[in-house]
Protein backbone atom coordinates (compact mmCIF):
# COMPACT_ATOMS: atom_id res chain seq x y z
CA UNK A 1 -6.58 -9.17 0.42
CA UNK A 2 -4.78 -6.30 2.20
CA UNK A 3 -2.31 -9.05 3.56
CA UNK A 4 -1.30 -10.03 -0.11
CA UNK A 5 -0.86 -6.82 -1.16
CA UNK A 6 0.79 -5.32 1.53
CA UNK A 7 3.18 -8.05 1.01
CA UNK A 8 3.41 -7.43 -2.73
CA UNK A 9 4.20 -3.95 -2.28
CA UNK A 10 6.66 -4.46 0.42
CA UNK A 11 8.17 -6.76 -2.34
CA UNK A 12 7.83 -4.86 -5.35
CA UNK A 13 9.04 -1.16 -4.10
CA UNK A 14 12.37 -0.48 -4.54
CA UNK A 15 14.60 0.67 -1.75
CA UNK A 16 15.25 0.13 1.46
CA UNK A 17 12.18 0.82 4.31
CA UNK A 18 12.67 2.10 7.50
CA UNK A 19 10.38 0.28 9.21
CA UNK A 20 10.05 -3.54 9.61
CA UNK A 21 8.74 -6.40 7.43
CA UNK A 22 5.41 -6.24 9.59
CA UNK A 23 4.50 -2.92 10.00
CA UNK A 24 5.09 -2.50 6.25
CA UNK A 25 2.50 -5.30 5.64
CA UNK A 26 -0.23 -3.15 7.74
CA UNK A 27 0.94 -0.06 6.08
CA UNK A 28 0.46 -2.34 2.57
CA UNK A 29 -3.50 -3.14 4.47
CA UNK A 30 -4.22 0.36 5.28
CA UNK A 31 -2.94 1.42 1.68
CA UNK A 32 -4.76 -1.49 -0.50
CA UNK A 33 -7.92 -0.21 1.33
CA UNK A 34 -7.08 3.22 0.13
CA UNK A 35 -6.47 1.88 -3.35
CA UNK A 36 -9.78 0.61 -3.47
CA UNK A 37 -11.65 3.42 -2.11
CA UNK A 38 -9.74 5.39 -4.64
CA UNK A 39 -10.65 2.87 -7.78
CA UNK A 40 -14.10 3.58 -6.45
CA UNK A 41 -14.04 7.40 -6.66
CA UNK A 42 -12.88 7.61 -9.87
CA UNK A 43 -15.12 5.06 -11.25
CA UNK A 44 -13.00 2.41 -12.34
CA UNK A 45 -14.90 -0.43 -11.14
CA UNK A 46 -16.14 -1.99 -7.78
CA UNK A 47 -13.31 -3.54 -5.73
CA UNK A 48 -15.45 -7.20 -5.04
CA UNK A 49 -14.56 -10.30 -4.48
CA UNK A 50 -10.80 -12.31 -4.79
CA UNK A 51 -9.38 -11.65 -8.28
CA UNK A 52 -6.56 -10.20 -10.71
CA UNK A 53 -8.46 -6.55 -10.40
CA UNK A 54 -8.92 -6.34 -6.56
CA UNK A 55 -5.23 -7.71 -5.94
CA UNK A 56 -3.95 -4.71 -8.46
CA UNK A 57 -6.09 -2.17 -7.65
CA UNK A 58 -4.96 -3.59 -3.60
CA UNK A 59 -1.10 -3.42 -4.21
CA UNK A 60 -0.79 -0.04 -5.78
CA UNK A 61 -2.70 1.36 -3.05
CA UNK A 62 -0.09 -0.28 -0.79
CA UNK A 63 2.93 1.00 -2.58
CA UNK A 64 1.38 4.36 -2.53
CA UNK A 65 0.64 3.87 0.96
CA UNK A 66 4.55 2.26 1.92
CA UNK A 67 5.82 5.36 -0.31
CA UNK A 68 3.91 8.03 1.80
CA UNK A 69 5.06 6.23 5.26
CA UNK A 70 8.45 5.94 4.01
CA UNK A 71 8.81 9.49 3.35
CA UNK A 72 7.26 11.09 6.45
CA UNK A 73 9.54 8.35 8.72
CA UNK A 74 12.28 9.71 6.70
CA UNK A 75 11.08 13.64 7.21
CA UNK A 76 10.47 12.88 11.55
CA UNK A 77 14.08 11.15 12.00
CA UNK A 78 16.10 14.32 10.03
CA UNK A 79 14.21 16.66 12.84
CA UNK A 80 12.30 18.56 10.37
């Protein structure tokens, strides 16, 4: 699941990444597990199972994830 959205979100974010194809897809892992822990906390449902849900809930988490990476890459190679 984290797989498919990682590569969703590597897909679906605009702009160019500083990092590579596959590091953005375990980035996009790491985030749709984040997503889902975070659909949990609120109460918006269990993450469970292979369907539309999960794979949202999964890919926003990524792009959240890709967005956070993106920016602290971007923060370390300025020197700041």
């Amino acid at each position: 699941m984290g797989l498919i959205a990682g590569a969703l979100a590597k897909a679906i974010r605009p702009g160019k990444d500083p990092q590579g194809c596959f590091f953005s897809i375990f980035i996009g892992i790491i985030g749709a597990v984040l997503g889902g822990w975070i659909a949990t906390l609120f109460g918006w449902g269990r993450v469970n199972g292979f369907n539309l849900y999960s794979i949202l809930i999964a890919t926003v988490g990524a792009i959240i994830a890709l967005a956070i990476w993106a920016a602290l890459d971007k923060r370390r190679n300025r020197g700041v």
